[in-house]
PDB file of N, CA and C in Angstrom:
ATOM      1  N   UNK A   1       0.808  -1.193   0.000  1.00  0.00           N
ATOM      2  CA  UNK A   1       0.000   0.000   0.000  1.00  0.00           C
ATOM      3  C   UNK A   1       0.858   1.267   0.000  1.00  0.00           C
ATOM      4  N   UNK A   2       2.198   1.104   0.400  1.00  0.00           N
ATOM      5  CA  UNK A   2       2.881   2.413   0.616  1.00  0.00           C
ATOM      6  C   UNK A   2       3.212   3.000  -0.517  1.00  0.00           C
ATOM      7  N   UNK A   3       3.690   2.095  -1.537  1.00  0.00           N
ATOM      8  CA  UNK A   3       3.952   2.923  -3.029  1.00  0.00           C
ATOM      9  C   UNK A   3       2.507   3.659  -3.532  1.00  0.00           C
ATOM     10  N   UNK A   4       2.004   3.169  -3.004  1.00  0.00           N
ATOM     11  CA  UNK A   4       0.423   3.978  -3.662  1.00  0.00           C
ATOM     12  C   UNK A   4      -0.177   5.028  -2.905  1.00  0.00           C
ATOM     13  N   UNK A   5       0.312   5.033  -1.390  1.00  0.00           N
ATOM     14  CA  UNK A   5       0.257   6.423  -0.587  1.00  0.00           C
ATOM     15  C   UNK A   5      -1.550   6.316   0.377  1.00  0.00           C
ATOM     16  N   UNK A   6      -1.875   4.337  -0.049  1.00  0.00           N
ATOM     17  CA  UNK A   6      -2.896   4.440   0.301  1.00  0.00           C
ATOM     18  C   UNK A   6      -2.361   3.634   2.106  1.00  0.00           C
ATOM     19  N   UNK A   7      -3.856   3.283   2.860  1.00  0.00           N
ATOM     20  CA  UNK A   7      -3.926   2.565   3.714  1.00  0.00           C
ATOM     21  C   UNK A   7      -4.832   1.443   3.925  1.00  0.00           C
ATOM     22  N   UNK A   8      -5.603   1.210   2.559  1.00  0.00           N
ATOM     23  CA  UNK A   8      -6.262   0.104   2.788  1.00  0.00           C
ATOM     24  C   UNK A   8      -5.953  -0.392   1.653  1.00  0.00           C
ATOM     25  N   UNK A   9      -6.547  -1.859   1.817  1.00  0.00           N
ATOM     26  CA  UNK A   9      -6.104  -2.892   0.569  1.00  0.00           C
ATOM     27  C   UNK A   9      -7.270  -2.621  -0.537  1.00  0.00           C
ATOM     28  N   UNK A  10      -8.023  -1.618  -0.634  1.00  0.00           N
ATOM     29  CA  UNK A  10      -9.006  -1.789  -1.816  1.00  0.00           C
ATOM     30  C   UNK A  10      -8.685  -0.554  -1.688  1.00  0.00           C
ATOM     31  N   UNK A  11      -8.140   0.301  -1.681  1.00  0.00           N
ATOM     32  CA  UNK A  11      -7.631   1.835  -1.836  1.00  0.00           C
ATOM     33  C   UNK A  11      -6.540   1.427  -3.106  1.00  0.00           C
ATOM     34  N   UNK A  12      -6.018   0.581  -2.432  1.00  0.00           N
ATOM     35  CA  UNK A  12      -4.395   0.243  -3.255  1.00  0.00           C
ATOM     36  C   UNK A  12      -4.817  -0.305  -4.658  1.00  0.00           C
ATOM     37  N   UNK A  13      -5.818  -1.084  -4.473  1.00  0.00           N
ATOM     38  CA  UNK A  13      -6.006  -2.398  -5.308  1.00  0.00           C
ATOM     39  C   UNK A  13      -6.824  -0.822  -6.324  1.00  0.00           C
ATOM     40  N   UNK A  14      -7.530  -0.264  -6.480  1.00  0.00           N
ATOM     41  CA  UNK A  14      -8.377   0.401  -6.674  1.00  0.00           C
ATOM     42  C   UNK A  14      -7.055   1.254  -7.894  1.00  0.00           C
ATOM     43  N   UNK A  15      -5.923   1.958  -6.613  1.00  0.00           N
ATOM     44  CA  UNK A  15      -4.854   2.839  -7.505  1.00  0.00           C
ATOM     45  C   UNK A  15      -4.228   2.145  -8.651  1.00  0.00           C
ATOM     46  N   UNK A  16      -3.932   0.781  -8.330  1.00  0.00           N
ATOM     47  CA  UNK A  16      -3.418   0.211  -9.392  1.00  0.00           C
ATOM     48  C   UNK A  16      -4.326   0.338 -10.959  1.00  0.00           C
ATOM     49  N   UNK A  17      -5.752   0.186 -10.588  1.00  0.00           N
ATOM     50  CA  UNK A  17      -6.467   0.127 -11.964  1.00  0.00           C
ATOM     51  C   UNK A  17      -5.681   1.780 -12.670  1.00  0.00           C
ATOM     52  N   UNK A  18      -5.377   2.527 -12.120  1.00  0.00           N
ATOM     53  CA  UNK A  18      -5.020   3.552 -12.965  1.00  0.00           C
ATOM     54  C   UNK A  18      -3.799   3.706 -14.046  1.00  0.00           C
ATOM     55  N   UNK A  19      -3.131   2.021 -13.901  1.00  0.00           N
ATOM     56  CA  UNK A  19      -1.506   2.366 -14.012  1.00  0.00           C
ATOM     57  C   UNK A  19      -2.231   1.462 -15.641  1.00  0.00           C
ATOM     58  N   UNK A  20      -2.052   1.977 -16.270  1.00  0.00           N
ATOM     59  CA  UNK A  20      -2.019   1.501 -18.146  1.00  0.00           C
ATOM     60  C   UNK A  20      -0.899   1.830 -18.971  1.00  0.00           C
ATOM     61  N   UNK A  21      -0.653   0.623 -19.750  1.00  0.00           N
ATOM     62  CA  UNK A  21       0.492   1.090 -20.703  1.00  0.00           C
ATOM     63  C   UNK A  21       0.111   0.894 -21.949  1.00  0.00           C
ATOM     64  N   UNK A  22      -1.494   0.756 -22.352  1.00  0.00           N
ATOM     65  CA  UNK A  22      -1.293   0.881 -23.980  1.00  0.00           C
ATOM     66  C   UNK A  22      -1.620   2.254 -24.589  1.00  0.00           C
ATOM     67  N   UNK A  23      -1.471   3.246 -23.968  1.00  0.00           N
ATOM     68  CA  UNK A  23      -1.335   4.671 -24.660  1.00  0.00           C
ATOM     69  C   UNK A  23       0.400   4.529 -24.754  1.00  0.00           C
ATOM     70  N   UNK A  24       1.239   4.245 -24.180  1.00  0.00           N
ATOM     71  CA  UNK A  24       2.813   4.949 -24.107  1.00  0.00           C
ATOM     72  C   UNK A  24       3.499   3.309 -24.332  1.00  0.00           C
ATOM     73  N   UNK A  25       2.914   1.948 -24.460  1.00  0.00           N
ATOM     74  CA  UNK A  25       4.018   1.299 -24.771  1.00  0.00           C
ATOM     75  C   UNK A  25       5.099   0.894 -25.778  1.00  0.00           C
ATOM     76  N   UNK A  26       3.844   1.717 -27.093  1.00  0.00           N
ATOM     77  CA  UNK A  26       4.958   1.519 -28.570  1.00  0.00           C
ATOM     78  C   UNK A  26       5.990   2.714 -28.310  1.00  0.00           C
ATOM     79  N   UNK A  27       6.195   3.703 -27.460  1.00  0.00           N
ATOM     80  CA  UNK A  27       6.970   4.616 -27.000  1.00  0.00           C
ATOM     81  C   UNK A  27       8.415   4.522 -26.317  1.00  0.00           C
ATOM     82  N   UNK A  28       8.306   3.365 -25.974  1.00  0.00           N
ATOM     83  CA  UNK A  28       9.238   2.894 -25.066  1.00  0.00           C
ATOM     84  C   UNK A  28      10.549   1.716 -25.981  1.00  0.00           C
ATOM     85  N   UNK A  29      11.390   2.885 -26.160  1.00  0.00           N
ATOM     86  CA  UNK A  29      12.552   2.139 -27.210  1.00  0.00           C
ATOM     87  C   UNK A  29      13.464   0.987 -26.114  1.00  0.00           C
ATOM     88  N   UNK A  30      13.689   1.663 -24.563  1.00  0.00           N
ATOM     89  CA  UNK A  30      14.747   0.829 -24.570  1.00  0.00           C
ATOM     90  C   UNK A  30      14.615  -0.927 -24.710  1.00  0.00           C
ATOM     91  N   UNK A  31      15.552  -1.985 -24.277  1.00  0.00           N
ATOM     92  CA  UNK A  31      15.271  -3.140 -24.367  1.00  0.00           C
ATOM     93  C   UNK A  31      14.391  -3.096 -22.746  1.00  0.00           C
ATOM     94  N   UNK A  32      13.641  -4.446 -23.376  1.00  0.00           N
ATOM     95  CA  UNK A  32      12.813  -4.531 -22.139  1.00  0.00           C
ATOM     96  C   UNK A  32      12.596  -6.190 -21.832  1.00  0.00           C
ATOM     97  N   UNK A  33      12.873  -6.232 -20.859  1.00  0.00           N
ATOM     98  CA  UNK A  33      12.485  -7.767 -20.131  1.00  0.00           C
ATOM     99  C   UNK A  33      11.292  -8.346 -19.611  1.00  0.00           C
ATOM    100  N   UNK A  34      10.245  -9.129 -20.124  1.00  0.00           N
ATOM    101  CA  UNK A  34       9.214  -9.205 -19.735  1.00  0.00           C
ATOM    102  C   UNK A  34       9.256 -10.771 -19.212  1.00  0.00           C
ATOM    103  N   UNK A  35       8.703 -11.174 -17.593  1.00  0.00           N
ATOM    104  CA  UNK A  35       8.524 -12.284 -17.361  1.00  0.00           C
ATOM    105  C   UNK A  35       7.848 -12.702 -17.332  1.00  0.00           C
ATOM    106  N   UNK A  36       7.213 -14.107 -17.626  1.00  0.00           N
ATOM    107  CA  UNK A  36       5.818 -14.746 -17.306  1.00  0.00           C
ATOM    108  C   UNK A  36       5.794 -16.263 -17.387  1.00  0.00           C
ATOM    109  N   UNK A  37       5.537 -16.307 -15.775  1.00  0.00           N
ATOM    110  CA  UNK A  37       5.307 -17.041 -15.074  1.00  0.00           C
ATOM    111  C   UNK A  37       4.447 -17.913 -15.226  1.00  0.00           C
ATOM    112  N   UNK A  38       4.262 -19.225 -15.225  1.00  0.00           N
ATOM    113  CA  UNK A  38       3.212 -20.402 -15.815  1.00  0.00           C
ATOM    114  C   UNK A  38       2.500 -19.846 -14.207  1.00  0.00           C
ATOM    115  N   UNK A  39       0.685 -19.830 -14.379  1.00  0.00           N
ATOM    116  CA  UNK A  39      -0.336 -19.563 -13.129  1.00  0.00           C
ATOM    117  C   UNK A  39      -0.071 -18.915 -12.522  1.00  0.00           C
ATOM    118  N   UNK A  40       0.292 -17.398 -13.819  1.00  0.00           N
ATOM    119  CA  UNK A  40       0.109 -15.753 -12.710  1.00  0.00           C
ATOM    120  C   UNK A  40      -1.674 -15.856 -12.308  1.00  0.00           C
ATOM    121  N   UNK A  41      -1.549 -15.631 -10.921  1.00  0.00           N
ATOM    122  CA  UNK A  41      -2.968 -15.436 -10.280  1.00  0.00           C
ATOM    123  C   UNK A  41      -3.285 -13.940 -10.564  1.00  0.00           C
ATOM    124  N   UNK A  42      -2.182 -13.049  -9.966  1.00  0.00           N
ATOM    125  CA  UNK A  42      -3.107 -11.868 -10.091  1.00  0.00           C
ATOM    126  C   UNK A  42      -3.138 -10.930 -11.468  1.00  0.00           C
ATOM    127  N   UNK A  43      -2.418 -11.059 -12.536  1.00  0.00           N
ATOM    128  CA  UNK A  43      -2.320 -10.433 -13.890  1.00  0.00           C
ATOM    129  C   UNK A  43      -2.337 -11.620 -14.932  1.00  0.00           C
ATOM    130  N   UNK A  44      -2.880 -12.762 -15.064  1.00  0.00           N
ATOM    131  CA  UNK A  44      -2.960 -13.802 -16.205  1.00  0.00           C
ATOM    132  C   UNK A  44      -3.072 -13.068 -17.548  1.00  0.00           C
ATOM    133  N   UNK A  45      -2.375 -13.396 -17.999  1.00  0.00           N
ATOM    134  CA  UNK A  45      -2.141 -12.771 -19.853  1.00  0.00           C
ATOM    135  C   UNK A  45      -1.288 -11.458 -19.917  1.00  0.00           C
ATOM    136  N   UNK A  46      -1.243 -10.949 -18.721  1.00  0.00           N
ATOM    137  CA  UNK A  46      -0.778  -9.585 -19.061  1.00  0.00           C
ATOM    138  C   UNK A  46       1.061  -8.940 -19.671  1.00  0.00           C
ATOM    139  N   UNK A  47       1.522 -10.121 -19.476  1.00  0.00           N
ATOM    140  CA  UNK A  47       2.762 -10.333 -20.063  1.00  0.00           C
ATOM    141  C   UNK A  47       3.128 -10.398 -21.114  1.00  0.00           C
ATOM    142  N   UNK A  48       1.957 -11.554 -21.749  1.00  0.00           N
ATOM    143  CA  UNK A  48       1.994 -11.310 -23.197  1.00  0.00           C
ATOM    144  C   UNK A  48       1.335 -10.083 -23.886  1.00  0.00           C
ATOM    145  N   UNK A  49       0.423  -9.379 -22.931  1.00  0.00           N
ATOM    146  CA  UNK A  49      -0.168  -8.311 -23.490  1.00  0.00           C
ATOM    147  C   UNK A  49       0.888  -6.898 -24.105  1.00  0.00           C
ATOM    148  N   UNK A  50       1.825  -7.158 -22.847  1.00  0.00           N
ATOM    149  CA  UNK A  50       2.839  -6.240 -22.905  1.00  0.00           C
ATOM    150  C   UNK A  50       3.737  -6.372 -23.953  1.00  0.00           C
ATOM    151  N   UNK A  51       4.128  -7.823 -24.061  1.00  0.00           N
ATOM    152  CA  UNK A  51       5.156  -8.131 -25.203  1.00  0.00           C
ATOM    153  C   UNK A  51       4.759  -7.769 -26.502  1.00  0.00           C
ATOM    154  N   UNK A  52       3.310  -7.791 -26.183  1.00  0.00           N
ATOM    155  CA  UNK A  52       2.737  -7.694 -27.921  1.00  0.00           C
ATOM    156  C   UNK A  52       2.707  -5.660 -28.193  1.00  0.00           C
ATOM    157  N   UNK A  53       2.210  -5.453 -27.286  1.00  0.00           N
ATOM    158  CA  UNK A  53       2.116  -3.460 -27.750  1.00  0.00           C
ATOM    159  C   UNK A  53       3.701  -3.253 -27.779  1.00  0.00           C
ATOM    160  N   UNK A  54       4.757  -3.576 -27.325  1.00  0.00           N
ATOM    161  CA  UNK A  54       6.087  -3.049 -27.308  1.00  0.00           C
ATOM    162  C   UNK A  54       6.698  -3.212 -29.297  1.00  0.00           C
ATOM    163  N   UNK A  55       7.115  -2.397 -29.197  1.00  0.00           N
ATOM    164  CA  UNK A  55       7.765  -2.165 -30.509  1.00  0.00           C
ATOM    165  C   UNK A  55       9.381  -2.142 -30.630  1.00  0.00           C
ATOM    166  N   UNK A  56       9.404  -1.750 -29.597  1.00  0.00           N
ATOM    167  CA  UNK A  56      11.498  -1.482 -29.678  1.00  0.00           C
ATOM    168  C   UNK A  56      11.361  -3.291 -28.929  1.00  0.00           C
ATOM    169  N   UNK A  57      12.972  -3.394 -28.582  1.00  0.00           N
ATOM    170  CA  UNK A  57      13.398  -4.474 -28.225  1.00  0.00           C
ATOM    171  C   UNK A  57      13.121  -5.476 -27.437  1.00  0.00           C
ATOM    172  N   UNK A  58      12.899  -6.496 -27.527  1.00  0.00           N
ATOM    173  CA  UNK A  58      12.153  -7.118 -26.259  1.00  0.00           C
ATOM    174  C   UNK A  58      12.104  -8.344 -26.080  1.00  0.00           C
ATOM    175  N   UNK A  59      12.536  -9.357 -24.795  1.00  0.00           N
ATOM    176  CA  UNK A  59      12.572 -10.645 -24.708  1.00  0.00           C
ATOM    177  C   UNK A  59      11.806 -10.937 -23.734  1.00  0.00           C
ATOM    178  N   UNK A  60      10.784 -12.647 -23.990  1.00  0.00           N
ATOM    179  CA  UNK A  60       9.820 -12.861 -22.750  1.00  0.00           C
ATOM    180  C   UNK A  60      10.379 -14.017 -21.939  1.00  0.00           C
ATOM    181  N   UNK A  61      10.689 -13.763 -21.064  1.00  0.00           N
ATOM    182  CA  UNK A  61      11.253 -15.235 -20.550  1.00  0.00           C
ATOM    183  C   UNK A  61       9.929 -16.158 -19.524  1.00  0.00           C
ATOM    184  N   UNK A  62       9.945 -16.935 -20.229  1.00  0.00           N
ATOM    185  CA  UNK A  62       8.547 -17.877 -19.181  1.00  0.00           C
ATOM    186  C   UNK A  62       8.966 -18.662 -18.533  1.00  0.00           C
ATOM    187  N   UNK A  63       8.367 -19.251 -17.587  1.00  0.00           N
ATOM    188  CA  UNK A  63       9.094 -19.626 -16.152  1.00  0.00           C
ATOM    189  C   UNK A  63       7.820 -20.704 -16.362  1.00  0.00           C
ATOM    190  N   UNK A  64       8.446 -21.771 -16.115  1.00  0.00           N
ATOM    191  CA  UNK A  64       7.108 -23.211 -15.719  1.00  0.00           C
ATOM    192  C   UNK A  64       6.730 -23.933 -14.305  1.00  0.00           C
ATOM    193  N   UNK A  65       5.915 -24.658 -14.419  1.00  0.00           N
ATOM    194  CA  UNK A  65       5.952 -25.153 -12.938  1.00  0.00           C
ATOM    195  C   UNK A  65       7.060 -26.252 -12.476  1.00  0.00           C
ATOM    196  N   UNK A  66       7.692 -26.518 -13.840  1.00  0.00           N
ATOM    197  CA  UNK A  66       8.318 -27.679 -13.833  1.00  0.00           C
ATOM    198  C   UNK A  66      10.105 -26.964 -13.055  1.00  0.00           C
ATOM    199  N   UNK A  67       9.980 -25.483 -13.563  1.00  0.00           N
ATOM    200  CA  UNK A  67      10.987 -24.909 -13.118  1.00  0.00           C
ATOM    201  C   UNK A  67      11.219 -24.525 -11.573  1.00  0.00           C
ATOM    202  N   UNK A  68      10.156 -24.755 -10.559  1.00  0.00           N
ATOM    203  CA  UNK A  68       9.908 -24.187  -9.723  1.00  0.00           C
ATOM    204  C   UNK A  68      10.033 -22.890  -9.653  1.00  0.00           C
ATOM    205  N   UNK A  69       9.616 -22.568 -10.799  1.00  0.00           N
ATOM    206  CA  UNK A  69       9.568 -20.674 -10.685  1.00  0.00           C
ATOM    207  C   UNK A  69       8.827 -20.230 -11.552  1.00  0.00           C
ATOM    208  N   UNK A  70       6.889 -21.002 -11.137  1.00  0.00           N
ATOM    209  CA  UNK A  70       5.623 -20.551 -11.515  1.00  0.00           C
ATOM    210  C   UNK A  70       5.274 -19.451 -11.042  1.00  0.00           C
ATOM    211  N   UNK A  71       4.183 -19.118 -10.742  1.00  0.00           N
ATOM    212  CA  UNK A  71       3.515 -17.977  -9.895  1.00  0.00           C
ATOM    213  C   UNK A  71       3.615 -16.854  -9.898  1.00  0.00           C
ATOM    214  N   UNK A  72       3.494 -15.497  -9.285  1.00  0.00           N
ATOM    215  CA  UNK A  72       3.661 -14.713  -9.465  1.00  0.00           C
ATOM    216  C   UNK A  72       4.838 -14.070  -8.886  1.00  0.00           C
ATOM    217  N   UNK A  73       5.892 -13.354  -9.417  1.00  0.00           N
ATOM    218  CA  UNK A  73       7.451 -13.491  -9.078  1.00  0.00           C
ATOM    219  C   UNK A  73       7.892 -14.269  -8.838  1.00  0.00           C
ATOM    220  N   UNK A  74       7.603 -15.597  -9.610  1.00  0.00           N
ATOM    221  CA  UNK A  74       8.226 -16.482  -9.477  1.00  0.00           C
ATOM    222  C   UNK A  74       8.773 -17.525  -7.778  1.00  0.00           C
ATOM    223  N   UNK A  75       8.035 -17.309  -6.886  1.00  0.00           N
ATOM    224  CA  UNK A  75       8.445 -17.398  -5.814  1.00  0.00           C
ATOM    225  C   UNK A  75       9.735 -18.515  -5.536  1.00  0.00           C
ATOM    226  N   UNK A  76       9.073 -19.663  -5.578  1.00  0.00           N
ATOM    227  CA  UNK A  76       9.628 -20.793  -5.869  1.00  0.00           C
ATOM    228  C   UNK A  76      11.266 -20.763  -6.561  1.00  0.00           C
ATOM    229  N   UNK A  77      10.993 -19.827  -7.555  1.00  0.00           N
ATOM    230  CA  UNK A  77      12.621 -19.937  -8.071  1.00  0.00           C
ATOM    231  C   UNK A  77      13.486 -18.937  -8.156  1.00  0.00           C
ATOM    232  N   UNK A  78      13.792 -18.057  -7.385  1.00  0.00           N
ATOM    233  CA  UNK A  78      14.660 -16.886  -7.381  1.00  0.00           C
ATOM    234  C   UNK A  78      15.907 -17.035  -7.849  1.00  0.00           C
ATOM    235  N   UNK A  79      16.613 -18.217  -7.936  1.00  0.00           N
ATOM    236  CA  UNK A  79      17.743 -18.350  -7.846  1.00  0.00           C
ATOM    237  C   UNK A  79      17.607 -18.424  -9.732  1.00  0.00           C
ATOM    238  N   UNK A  80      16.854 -19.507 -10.055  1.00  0.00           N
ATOM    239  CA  UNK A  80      16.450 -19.351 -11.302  1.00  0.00           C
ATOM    240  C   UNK A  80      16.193 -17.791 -12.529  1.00  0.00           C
ATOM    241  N   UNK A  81      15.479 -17.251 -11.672  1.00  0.00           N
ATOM    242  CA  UNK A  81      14.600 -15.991 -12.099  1.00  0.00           C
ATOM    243  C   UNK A  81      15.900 -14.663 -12.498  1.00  0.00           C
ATOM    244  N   UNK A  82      16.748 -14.820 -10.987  1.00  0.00           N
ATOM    245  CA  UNK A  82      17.648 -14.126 -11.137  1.00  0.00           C
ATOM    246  C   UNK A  82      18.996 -14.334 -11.880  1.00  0.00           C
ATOM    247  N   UNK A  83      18.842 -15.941 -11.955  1.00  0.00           N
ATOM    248  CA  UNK A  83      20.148 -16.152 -13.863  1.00  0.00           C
ATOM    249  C   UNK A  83      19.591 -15.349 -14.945  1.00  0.00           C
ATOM    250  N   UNK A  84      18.213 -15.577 -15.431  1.00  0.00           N
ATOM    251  CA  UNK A  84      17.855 -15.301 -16.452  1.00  0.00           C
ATOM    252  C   UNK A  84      17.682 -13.507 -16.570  1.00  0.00           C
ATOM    253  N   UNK A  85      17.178 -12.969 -15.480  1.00  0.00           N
ATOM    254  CA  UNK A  85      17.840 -11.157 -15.648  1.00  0.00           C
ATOM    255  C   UNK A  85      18.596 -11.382 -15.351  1.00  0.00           C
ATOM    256  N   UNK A  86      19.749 -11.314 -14.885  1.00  0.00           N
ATOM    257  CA  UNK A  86      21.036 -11.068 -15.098  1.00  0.00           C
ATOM    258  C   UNK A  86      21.883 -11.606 -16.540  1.00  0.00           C
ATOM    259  N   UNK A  87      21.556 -12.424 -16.833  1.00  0.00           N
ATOM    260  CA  UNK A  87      22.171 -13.551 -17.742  1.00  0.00           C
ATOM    261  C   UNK A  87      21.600 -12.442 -19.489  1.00  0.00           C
ATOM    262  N   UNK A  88      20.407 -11.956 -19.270  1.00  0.00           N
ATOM    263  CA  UNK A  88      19.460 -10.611 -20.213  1.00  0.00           C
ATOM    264  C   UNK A  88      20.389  -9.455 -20.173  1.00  0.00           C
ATOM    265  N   UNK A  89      20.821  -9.364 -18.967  1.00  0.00           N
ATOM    266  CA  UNK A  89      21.525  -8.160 -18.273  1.00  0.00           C
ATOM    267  C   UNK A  89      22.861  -7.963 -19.203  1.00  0.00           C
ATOM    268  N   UNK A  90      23.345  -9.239 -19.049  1.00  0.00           N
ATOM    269  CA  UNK A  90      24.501  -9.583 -19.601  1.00  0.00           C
ATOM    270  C   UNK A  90      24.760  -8.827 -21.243  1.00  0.00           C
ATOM    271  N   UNK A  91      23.840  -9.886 -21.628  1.00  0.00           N
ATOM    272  CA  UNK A  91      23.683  -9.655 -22.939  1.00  0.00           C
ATOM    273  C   UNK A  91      23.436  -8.430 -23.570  1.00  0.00           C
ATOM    274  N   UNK A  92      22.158  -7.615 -22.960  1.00  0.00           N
ATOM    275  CA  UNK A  92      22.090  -6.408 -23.376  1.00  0.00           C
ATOM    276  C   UNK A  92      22.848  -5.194 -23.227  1.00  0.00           C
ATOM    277  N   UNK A  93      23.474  -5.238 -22.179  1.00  0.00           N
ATOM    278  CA  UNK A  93      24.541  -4.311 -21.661  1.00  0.00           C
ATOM    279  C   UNK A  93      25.658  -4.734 -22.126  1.00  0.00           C
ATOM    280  N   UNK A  94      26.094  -5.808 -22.369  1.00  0.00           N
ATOM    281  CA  UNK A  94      27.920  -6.201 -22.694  1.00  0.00           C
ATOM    282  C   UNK A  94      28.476  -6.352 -21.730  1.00  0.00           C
TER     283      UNK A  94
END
């Protein structure tokens, strides 16, 4: 709730509906990393939604259950989650 400046959980949940990116995402040149997670509960599809409006550079890395790093941030697999940005990191930066 604190990034949103609210104090209740349907205050917060409420601010989030405001945050949209298909006015400004073909806008956005740099490279971009999009993850998605096999049985996101709280944004299902929205990963690919993103991958698809982006126009500049962009890789999706999907995470399975088989990986232990389903769900949403991947809980299960951090150790996993965090090769693959960094390993992106790598690549795109040099």
């Amino acid at each position: 709730m604190r990034p949103y400046g609210t104090t209740s959980y349907f205050d917060a949940f409420k601010a989030t509906m405001a945050y949209r990116l298909d006015d400004v995402a073909d806008r956005i040149t740099c490279p971009m990393l999009i993850t998605e997670p096999a049985n996101e509960a709280f944004w299902p599809g929205q990963s690919q939604q993103l991958y698809t409006m982006l126009t500049g550079p962009k890789t999706m890395a999907a995470f399975a259950a088989s990986d232990g790093a389903d769900l949403h941030c991947e809980p299960g697999g951090y150790g996993l989650r965090d090769l693959r940005v960094f390993n992106w990191l790598d690549e795109v930066l040099g």
